[in-house]
Protein backbone atom coordinates (compact mmCIF):
# COMPACT_ATOMS: atom_id res chain seq x y z
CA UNK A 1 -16.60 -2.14 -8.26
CA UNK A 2 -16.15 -3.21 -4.82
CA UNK A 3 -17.65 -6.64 -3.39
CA UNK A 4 -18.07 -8.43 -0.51
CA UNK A 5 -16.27 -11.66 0.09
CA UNK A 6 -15.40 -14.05 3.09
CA UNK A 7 -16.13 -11.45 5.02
CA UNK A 8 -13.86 -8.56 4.03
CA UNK A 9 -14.31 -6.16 1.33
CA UNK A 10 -12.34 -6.81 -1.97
CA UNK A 11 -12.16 -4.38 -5.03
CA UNK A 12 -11.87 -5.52 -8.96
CA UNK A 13 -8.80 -4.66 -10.42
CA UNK A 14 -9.82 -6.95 -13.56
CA UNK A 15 -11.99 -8.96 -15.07
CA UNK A 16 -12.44 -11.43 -18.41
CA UNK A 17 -15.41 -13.15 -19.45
CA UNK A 18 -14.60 -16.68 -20.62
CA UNK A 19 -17.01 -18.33 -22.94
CA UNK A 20 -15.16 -21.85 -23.82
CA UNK A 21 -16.20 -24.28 -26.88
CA UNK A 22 -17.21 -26.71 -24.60
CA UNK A 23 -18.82 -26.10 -21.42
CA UNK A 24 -20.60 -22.97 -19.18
CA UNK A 25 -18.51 -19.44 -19.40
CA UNK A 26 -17.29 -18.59 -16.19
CA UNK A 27 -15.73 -14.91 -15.36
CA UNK A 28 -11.79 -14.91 -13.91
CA UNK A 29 -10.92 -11.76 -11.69
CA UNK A 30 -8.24 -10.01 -10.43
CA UNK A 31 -9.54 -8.36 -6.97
CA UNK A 32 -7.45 -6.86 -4.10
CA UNK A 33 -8.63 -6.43 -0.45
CA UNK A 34 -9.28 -3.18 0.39
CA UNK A 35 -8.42 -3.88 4.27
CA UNK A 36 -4.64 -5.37 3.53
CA UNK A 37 -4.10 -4.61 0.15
CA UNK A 38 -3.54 -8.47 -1.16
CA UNK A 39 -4.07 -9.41 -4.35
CA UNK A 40 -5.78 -12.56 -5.34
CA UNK A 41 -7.03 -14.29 -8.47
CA UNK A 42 -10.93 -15.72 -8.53
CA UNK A 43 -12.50 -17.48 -10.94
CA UNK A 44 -16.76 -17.29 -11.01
CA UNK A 45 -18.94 -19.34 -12.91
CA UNK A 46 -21.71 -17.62 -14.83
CA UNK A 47 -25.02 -16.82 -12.77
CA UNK A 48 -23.07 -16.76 -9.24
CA UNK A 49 -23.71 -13.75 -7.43
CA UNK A 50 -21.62 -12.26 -4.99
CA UNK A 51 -23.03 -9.05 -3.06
CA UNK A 52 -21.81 -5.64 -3.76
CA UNK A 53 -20.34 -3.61 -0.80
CA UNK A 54 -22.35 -1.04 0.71
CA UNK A 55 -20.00 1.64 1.00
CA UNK A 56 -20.40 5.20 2.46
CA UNK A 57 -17.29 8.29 1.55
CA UNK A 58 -18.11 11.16 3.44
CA UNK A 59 -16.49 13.82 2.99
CA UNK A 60 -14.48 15.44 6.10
CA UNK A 61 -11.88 18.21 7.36
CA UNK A 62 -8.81 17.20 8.81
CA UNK A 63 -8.40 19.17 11.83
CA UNK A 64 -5.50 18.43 13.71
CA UNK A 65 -2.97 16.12 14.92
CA UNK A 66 -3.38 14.42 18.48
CA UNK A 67 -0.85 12.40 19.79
CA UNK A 68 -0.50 9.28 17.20
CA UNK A 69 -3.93 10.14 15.70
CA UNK A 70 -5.28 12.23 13.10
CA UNK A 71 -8.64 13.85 13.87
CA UNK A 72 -10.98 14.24 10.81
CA UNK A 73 -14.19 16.19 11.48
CA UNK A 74 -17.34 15.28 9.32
CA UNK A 75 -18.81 18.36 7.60
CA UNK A 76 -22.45 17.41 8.00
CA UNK A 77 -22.70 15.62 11.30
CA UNK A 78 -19.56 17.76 12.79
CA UNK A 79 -18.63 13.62 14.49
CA UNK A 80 -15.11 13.45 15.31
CA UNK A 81 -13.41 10.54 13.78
CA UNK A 82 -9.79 9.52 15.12
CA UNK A 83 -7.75 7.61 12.52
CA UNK A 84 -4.15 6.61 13.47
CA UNK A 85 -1.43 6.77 10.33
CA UNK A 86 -1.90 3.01 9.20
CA UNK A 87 -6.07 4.06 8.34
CA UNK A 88 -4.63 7.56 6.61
CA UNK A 89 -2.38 5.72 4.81
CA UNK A 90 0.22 7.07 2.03
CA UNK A 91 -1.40 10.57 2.00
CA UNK A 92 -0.60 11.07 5.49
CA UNK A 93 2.55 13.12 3.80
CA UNK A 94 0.48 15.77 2.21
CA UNK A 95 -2.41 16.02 5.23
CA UNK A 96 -2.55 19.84 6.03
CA UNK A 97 -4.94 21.24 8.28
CA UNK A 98 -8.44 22.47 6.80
CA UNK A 99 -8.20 19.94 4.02
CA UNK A 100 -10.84 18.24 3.19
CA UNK A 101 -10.65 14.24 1.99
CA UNK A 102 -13.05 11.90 1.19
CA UNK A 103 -13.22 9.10 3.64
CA UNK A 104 -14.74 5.65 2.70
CA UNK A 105 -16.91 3.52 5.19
CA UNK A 106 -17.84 -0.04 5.36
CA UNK A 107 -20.22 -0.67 8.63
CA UNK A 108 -18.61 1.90 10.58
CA UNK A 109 -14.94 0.55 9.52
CA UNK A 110 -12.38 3.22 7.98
CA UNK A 111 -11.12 1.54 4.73
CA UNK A 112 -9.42 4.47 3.61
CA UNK A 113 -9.03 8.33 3.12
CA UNK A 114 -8.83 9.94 -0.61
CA UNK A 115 -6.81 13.17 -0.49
CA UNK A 116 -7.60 15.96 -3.52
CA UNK A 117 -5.42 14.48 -6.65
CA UNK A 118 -3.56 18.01 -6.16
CA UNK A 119 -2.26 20.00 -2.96
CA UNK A 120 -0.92 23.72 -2.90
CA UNK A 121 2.26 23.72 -0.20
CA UNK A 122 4.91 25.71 0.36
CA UNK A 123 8.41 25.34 -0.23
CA UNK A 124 9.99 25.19 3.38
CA UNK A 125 13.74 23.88 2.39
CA UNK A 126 15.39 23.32 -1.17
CA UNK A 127 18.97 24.51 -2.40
CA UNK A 128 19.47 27.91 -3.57
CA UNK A 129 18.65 28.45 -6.77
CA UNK A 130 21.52 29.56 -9.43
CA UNK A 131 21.62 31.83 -11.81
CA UNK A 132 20.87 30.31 -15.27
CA UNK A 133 18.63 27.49 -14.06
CA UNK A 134 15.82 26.61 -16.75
CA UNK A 135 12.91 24.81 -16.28
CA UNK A 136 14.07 22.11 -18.17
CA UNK A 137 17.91 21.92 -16.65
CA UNK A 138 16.94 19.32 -14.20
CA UNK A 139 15.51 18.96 -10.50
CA UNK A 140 16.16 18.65 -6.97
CA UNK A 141 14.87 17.61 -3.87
CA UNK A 142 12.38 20.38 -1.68
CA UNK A 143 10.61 19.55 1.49
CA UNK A 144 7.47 21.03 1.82
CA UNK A 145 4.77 22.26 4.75
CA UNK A 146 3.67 19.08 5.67
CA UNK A 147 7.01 17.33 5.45
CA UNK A 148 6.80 15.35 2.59
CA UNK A 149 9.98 15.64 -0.14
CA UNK A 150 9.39 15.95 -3.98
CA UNK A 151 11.66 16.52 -6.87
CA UNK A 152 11.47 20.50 -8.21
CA UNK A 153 12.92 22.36 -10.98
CA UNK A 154 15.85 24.21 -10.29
CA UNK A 155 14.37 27.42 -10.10
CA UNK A 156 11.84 27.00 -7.12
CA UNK A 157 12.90 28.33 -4.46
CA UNK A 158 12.28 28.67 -0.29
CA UNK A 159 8.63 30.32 0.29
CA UNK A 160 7.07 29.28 -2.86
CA UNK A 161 3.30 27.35 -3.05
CA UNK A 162 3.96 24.71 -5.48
CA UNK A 163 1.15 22.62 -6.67
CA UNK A 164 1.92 18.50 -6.35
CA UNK A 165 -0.20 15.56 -7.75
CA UNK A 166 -0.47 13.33 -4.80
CA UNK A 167 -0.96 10.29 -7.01
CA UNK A 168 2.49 10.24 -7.98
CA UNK A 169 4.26 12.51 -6.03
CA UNK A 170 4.96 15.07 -8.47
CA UNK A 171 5.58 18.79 -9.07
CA UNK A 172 2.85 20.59 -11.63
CA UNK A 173 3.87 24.09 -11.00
CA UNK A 174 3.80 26.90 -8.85
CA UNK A 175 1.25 28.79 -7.95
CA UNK A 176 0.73 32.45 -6.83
């Protein structure tokens, strides 16, 4: 759930409803700003309300890369939206072009841009493979497409689409 609070929007990372002996229950929380990413702890006393955030995700194609900025097209307006690399944030690595990510809006402000949980890229530069490599023998650094580097099995080679979780960074497989 995501809030609004001194002005700035604020998610709940957790919550505990405290009902003591003596006295009114009061709910502590655990919320980090969406904008910076700072976490703080909050304490609420029961029946204060705080408004919800309106928030908007829309989803959008990324279309290509101008100067410092990405441009993201929406797919039911067709609006341009130019986002520089702090807005795209960690998923900037695995941004190809023609993907489509969700991208969340609080009064017109970019908070930020959800990439698919998985991307299909290609293997652009690993180490040879040896003979005798098994999948479970170990891994080693690849670069893919985009640029970003993640940690294969042995036996993936140059030219191969390998499918990555972008949540972690990891290699699921390949794919034909």
């Amino acid at each position: 759930m995501s809030i609004e609070l001194d002005g700035a929007v604020w998610r709940v990372v957790e919550f505990l409803h405290v009902k003591p002996g003596k006295g009114s229950a009061f709910v502590r929380t655990k919320l980090k700003n969406v904008q910076t990413g700072n976490t703080v702890d909050r304490t609420f006393r029961a029946g204060e309300t705080v408004p919800q955030a309106t928030l908007e995700k829309r989803t959008m194609q990324y279309t290509y890369k101008d100067a410092e900025q990405f441009v993201l097209m929406d797919m039911e307006t067709f609006e341009e939206a130019r986002l520089n690399e702090d807005q795209v944030g960690a998923g900037v690595k695995y941004l190809k072009e023609g993907m489509e990510v969700n991208v969340l809006f609080w009064n017109g402000q970019v908070l930020e841009v959800e990439l698919p949980t998985t991307v299909v890229l290609e293997v652009t530069e690993t180490d040879p493979g040896v003979k005798g490599d098994t999948a479970t023998g170990g891994t080693k650094p690849a670069i893919v497409e985009t640029g970003a580097q993640v940690n294969v099995p042995l036996f993936v080679s140059i030219g191969e689409r390998i499918k990555i979780d972008t949540r972690n960074d990891s290699y699921l497989g390949r794919e034909n």
